[in-house]
PDB file of N, CA and C in Angstrom:
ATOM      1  N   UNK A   1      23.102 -35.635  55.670  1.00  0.00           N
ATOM      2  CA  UNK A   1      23.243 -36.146  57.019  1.00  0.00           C
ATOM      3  C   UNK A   1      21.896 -36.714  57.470  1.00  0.00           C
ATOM      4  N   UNK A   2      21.915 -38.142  57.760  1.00  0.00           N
ATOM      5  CA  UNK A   2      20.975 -38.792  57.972  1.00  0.00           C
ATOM      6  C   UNK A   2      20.518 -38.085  59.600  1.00  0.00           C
ATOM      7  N   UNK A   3      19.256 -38.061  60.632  1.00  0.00           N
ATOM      8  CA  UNK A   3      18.854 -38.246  61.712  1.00  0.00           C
ATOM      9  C   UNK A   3      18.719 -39.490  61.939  1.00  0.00           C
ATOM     10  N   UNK A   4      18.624 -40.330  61.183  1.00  0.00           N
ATOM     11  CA  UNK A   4      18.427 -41.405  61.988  1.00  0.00           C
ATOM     12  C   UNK A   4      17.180 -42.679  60.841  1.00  0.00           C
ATOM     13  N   UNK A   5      16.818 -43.170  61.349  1.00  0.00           N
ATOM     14  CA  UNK A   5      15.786 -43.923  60.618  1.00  0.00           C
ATOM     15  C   UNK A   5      14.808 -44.068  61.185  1.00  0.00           C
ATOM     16  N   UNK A   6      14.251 -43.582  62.425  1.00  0.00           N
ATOM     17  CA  UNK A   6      12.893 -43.542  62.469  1.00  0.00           C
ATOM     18  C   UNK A   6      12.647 -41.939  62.569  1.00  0.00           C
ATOM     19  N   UNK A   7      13.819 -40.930  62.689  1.00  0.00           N
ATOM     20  CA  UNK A   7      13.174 -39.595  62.449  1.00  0.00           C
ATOM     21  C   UNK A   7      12.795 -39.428  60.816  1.00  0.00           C
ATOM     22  N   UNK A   8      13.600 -40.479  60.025  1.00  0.00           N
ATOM     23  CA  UNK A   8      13.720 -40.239  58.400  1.00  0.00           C
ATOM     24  C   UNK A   8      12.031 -40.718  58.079  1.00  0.00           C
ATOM     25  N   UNK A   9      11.774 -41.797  59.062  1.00  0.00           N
ATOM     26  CA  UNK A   9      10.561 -41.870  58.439  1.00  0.00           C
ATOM     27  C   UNK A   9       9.656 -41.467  59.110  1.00  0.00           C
ATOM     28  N   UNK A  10       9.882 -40.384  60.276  1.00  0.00           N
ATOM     29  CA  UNK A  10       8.766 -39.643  60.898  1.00  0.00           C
ATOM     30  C   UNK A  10       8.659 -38.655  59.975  1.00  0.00           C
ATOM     31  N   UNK A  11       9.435 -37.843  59.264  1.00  0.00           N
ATOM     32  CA  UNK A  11       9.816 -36.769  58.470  1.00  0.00           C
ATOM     33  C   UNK A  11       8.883 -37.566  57.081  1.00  0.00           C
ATOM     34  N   UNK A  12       9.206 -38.662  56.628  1.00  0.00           N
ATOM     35  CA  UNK A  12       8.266 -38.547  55.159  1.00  0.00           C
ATOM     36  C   UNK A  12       7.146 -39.249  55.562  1.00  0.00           C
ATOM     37  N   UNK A  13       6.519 -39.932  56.332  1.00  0.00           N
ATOM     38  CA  UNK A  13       5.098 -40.102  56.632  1.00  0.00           C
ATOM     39  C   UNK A  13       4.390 -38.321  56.816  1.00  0.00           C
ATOM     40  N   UNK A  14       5.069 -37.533  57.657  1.00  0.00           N
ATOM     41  CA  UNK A  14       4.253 -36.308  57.892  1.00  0.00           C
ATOM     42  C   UNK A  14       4.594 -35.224  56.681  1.00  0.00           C
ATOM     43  N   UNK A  15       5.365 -35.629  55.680  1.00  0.00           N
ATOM     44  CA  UNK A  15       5.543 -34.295  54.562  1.00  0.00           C
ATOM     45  C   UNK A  15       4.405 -34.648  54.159  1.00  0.00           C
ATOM     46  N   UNK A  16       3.436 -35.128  54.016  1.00  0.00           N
ATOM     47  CA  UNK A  16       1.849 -35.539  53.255  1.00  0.00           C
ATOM     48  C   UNK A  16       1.594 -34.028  53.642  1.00  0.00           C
ATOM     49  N   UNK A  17       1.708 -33.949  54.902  1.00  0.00           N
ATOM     50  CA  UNK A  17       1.126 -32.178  55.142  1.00  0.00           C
ATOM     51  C   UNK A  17       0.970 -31.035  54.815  1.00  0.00           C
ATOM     52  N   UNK A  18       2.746 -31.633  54.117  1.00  0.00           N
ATOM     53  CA  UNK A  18       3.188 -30.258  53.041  1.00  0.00           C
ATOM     54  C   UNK A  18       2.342 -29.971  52.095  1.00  0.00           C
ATOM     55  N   UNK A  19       1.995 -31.122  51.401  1.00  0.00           N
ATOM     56  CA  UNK A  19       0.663 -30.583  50.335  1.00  0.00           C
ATOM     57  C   UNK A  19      -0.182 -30.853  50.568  1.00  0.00           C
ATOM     58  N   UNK A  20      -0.663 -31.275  51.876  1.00  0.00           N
ATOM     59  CA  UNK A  20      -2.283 -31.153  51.729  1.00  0.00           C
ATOM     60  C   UNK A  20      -2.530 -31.062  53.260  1.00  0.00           C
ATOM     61  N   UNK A  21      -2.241 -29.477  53.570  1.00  0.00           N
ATOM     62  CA  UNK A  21      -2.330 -29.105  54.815  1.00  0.00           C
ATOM     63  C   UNK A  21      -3.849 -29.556  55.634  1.00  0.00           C
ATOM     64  N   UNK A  22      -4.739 -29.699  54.465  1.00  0.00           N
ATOM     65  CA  UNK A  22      -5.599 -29.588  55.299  1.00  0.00           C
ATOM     66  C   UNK A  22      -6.334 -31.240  56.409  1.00  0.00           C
ATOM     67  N   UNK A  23      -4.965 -31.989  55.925  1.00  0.00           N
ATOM     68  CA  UNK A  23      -5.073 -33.445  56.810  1.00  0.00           C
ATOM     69  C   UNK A  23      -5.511 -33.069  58.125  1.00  0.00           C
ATOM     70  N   UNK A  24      -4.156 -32.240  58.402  1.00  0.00           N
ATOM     71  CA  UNK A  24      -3.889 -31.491  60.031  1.00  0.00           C
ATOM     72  C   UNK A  24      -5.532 -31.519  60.344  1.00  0.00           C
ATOM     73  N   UNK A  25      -6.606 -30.889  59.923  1.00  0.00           N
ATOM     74  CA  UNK A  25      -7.396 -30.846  60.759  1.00  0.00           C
ATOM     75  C   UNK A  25      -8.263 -32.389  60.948  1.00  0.00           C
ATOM     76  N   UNK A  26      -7.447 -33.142  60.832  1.00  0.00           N
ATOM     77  CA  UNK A  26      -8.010 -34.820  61.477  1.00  0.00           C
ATOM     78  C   UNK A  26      -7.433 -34.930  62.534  1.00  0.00           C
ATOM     79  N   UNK A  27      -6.546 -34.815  62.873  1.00  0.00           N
ATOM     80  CA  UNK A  27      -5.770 -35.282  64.766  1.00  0.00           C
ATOM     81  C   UNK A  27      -6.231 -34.219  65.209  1.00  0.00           C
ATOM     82  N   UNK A  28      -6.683 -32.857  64.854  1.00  0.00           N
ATOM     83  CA  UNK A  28      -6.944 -31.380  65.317  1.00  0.00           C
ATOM     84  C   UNK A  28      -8.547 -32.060  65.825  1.00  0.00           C
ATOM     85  N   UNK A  29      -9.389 -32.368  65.021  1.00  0.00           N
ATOM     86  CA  UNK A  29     -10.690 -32.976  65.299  1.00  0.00           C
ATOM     87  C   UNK A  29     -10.868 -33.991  66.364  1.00  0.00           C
ATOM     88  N   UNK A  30      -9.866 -35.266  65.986  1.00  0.00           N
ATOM     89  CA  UNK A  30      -9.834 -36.260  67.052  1.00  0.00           C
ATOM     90  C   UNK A  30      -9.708 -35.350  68.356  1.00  0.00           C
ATOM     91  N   UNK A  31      -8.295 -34.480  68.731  1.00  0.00           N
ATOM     92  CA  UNK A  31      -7.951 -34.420  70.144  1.00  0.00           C
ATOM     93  C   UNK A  31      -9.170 -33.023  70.389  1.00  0.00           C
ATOM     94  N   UNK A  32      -9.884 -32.476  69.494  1.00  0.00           N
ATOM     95  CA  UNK A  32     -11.141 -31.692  70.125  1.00  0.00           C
ATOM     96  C   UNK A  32     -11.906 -32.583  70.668  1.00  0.00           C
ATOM     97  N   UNK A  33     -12.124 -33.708  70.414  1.00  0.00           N
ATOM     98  CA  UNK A  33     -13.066 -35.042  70.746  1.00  0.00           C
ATOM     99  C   UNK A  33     -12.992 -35.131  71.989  1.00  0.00           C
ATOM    100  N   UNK A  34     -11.471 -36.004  71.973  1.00  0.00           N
ATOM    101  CA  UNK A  34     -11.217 -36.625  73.082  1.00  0.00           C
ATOM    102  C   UNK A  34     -10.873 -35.632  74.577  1.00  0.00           C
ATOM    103  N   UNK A  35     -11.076 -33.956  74.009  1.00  0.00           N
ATOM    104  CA  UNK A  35     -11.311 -33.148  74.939  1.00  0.00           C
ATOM    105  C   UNK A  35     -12.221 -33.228  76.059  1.00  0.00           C
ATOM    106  N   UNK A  36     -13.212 -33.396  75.008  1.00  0.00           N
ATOM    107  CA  UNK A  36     -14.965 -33.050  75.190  1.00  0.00           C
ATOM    108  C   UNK A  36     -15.069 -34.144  75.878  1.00  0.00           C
ATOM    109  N   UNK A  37     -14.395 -35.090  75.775  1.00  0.00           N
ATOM    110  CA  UNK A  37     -14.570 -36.212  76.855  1.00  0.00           C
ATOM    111  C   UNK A  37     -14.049 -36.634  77.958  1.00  0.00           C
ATOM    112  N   UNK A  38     -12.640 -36.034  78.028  1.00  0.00           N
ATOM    113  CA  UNK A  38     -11.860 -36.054  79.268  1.00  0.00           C
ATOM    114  C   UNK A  38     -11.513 -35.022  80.143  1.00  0.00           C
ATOM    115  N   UNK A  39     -11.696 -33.628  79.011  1.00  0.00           N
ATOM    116  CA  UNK A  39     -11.694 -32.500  80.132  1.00  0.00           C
ATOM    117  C   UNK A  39     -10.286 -32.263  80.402  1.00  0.00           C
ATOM    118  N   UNK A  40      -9.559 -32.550  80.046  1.00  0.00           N
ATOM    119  CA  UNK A  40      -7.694 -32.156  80.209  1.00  0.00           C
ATOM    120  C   UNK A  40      -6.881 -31.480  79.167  1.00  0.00           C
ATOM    121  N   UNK A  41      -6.529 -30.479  79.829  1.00  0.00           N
ATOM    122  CA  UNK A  41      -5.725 -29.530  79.059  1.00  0.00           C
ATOM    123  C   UNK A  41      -4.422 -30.024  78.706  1.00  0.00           C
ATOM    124  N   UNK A  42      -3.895 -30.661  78.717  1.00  0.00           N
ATOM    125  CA  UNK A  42      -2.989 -31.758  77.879  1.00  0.00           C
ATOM    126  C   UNK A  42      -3.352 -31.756  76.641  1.00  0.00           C
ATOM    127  N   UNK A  43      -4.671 -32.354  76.843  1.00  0.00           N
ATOM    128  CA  UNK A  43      -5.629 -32.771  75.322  1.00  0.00           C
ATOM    129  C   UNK A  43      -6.129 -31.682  74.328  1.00  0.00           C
ATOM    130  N   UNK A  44      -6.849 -30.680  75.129  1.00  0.00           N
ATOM    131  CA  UNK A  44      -6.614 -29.266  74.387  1.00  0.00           C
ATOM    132  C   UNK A  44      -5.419 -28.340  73.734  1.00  0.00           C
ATOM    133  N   UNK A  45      -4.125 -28.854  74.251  1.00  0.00           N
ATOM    134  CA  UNK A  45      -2.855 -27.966  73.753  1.00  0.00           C
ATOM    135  C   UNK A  45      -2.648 -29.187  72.582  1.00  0.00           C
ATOM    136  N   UNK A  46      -3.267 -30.371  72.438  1.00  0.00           N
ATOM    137  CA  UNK A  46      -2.846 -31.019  71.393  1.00  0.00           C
ATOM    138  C   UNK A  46      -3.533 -30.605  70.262  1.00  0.00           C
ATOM    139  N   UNK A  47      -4.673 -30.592  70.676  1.00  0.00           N
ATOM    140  CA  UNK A  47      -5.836 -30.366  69.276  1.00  0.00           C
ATOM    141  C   UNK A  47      -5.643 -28.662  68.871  1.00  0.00           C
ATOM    142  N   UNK A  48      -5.158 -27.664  69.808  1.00  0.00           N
ATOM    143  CA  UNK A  48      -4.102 -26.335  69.491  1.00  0.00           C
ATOM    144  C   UNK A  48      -3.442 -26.648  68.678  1.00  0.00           C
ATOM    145  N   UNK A  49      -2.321 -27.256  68.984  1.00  0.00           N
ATOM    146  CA  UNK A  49      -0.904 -27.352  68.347  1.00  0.00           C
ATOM    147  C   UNK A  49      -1.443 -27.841  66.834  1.00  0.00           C
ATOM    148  N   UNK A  50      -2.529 -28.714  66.552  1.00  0.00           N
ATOM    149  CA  UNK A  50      -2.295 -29.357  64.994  1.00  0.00           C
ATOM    150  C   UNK A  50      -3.187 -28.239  64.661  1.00  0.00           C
ATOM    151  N   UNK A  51      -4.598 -27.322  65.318  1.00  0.00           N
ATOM    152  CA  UNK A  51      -5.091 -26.958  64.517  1.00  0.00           C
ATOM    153  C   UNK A  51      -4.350 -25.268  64.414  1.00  0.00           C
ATOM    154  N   UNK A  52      -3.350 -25.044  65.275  1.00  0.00           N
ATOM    155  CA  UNK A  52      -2.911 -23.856  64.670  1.00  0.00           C
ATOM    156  C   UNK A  52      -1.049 -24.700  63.480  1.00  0.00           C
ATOM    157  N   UNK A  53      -1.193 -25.240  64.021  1.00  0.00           N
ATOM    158  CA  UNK A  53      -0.415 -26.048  62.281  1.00  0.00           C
ATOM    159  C   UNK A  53      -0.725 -25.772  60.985  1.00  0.00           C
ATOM    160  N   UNK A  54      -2.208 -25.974  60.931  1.00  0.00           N
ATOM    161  CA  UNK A  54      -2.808 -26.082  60.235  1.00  0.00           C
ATOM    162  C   UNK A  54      -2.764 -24.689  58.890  1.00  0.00           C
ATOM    163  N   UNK A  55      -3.071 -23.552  59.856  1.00  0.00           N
ATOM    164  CA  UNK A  55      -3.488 -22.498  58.499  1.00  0.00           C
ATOM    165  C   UNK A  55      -1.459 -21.791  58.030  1.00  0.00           C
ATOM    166  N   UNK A  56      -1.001 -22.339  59.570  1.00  0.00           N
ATOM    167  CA  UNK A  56       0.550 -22.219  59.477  1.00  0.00           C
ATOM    168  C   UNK A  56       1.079 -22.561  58.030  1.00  0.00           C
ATOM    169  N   UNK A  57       0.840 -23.970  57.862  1.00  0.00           N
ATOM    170  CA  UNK A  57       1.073 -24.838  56.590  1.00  0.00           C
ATOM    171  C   UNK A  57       0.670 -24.504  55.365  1.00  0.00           C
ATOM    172  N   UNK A  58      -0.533 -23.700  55.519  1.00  0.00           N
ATOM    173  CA  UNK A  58      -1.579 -23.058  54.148  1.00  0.00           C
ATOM    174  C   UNK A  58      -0.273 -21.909  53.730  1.00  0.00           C
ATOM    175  N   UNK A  59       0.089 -20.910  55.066  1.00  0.00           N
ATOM    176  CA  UNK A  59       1.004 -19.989  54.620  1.00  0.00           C
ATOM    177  C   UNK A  59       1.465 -20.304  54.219  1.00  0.00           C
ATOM    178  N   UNK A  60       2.580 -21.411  54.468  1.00  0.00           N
ATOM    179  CA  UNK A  60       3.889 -21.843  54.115  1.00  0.00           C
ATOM    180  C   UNK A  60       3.760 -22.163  52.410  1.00  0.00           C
ATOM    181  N   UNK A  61       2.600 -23.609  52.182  1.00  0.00           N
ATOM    182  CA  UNK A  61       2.083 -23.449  51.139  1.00  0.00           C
ATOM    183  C   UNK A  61       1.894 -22.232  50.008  1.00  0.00           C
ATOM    184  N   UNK A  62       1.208 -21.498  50.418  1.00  0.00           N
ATOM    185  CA  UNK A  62       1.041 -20.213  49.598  1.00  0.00           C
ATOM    186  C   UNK A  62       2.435 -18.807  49.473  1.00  0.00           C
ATOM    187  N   UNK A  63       3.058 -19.487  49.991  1.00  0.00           N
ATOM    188  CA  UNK A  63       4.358 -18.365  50.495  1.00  0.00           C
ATOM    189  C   UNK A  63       4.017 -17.328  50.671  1.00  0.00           C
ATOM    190  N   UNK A  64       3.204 -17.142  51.882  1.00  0.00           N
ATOM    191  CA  UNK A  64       2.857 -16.093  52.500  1.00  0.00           C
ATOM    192  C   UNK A  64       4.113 -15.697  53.935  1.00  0.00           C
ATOM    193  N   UNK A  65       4.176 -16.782  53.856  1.00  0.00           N
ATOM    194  CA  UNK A  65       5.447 -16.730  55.349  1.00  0.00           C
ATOM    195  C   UNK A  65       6.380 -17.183  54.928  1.00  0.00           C
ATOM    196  N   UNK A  66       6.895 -17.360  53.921  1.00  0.00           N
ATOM    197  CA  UNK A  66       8.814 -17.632  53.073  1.00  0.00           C
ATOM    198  C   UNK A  66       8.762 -16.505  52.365  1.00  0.00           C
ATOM    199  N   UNK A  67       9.924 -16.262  52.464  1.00  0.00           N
ATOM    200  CA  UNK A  67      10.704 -15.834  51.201  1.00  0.00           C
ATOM    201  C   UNK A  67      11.970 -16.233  50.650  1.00  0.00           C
ATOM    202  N   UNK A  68      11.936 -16.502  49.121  1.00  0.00           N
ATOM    203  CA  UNK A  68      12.932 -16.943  48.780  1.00  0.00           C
ATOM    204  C   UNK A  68      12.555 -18.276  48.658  1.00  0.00           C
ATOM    205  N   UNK A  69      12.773 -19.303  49.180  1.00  0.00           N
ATOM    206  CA  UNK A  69      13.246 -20.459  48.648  1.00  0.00           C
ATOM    207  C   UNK A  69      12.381 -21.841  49.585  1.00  0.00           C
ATOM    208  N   UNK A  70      11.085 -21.663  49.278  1.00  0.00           N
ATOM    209  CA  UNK A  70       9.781 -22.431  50.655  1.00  0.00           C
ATOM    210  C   UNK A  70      10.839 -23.368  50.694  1.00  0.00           C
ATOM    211  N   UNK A  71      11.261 -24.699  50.009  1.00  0.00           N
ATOM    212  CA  UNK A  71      11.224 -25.687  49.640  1.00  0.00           C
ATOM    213  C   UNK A  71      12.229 -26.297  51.137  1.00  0.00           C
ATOM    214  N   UNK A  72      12.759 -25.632  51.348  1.00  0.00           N
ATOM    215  CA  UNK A  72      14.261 -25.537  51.841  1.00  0.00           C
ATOM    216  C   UNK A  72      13.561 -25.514  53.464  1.00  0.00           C
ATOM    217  N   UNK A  73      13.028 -26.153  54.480  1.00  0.00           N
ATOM    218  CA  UNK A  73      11.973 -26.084  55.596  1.00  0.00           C
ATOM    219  C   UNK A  73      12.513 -26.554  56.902  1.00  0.00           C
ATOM    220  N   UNK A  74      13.433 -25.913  57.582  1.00  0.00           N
ATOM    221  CA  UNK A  74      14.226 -26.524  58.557  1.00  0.00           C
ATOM    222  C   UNK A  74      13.473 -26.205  60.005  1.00  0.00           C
ATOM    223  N   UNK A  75      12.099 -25.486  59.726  1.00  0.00           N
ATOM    224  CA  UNK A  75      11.421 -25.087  60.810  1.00  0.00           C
ATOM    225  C   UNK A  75      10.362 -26.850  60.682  1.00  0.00           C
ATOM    226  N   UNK A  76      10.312 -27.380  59.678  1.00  0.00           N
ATOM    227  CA  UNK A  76       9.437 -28.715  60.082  1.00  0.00           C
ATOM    228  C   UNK A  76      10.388 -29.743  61.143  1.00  0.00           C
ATOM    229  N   UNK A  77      11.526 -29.257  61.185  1.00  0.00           N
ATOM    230  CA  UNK A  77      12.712 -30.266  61.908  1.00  0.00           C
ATOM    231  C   UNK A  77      12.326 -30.188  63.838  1.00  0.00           C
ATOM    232  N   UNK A  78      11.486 -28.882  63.554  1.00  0.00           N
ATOM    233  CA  UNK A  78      11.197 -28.653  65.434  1.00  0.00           C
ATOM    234  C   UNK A  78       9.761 -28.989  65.454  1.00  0.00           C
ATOM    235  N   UNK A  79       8.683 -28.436  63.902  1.00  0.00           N
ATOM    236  CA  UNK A  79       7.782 -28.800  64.507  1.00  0.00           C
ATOM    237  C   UNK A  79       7.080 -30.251  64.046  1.00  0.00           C
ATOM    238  N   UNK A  80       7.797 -31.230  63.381  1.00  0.00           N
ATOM    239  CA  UNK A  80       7.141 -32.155  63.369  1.00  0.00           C
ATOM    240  C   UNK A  80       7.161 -32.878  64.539  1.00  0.00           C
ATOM    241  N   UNK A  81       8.951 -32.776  65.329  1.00  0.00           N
ATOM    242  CA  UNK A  81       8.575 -33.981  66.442  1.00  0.00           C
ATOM    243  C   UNK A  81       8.007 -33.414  67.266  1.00  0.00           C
ATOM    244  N   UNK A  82       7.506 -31.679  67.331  1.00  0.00           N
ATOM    245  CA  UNK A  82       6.841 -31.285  68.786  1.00  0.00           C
ATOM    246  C   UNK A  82       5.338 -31.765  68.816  1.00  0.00           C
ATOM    247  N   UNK A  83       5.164 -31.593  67.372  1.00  0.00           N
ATOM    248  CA  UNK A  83       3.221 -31.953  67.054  1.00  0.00           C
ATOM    249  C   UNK A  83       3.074 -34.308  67.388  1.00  0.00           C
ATOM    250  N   UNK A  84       4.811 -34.522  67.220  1.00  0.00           N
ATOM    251  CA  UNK A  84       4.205 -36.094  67.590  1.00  0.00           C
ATOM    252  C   UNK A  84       4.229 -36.338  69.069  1.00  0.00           C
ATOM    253  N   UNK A  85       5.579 -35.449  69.806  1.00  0.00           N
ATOM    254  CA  UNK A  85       5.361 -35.552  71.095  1.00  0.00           C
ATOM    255  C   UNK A  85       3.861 -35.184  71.748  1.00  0.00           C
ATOM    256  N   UNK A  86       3.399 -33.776  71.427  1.00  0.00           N
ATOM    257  CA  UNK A  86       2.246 -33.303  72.064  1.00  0.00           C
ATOM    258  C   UNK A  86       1.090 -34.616  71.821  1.00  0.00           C
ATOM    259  N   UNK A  87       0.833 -34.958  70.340  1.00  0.00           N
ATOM    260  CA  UNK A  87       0.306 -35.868  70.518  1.00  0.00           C
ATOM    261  C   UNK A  87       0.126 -37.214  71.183  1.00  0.00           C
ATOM    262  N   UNK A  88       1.338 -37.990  71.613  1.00  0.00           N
ATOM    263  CA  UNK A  88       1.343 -38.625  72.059  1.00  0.00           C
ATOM    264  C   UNK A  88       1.067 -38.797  73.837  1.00  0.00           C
ATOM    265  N   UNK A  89       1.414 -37.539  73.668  1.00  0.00           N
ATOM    266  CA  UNK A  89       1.273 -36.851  75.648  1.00  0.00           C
ATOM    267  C   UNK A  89      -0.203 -37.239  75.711  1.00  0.00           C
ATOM    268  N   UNK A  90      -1.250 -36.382  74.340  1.00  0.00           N
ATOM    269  CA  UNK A  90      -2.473 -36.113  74.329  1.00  0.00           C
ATOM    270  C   UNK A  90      -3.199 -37.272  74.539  1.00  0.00           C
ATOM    271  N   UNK A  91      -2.677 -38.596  73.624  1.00  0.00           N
ATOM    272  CA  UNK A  91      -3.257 -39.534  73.508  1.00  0.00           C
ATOM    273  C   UNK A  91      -3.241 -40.409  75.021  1.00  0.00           C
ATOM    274  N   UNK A  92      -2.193 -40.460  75.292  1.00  0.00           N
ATOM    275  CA  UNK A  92      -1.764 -41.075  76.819  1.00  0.00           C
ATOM    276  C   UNK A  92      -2.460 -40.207  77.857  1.00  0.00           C
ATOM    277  N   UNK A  93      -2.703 -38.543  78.015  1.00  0.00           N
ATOM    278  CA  UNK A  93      -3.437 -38.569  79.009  1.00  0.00           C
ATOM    279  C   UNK A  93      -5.070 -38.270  78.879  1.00  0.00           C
ATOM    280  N   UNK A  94      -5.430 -38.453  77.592  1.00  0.00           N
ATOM    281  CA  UNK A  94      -7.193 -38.935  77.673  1.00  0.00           C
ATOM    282  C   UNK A  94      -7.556 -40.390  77.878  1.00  0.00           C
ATOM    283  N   UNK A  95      -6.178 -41.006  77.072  1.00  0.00           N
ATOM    284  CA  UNK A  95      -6.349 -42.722  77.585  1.00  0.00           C
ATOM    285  C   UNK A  95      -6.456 -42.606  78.978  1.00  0.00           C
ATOM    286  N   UNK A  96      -5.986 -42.181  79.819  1.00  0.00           N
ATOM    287  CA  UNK A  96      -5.618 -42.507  81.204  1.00  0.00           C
ATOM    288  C   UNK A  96      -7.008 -41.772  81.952  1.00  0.00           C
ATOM    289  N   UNK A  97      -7.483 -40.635  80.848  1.00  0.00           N
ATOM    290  CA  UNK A  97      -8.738 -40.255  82.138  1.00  0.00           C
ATOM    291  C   UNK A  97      -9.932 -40.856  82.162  1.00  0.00           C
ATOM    292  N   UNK A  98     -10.178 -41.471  80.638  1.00  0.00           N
ATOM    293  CA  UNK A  98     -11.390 -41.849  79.910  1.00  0.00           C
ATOM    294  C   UNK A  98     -11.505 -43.678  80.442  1.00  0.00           C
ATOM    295  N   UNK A  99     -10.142 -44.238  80.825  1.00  0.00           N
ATOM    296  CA  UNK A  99      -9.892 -45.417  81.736  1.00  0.00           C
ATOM    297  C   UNK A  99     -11.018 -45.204  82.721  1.00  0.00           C
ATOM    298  N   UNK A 100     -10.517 -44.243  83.745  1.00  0.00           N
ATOM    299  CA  UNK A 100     -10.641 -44.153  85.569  1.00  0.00           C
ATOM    300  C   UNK A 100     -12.511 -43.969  84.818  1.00  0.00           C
ATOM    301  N   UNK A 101     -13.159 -44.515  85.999  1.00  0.00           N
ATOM    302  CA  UNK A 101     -14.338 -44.854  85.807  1.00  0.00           C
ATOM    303  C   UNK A 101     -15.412 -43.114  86.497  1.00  0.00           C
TER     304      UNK A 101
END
């Protein structure tokens, strides 16, 4: 059962993660940045969300947090679009503070 075609290819642009969790800490870095510069907790629950992703994914990786059968991942179905929404919130409200003069 398809979602669709741009969740199909939100889903395989972000499985990169699956094996090489440790991408996550690049948007985790950026939205610490763009913290430090705008000061909005918007922007901080973003650079949260990827960098606690992050050692999440190592588990998952290491099957520390599966049992049985990793491969099979219906928990990436909630958190990939929550980590693109948050991001995108993130990106839109440091754009908007780092604007105002």
């Amino acid at each position: 059962m398809s979602l669709g075609p741009a969740m199909d290819m939100l889903f395989r642009n972000m499985a990169v993660l699956i094996e090489h969790p440790l991408l996550a800490a690049v948007p985790g870095a950026v939205f610490v940045a763009l913290f430090a510069a705008s000061r909005k907790l918007l922007v901080l629950t973003a650079a949260a969300a990827w960098l606690a992703y992050l050692p999440y994914e190592y588990a998952m990786k290491l099957r520390l947090l599966c049992s049985g059968d990793c491969n099979i991942r219906l928990d990436l179905g909630v958190l990939y679009p929550v980590l693109v929404i948050v991001s995108v919130v993130g990106l839109a409200v440091s754009a908007r503070a780092l604007a105002r003069p």
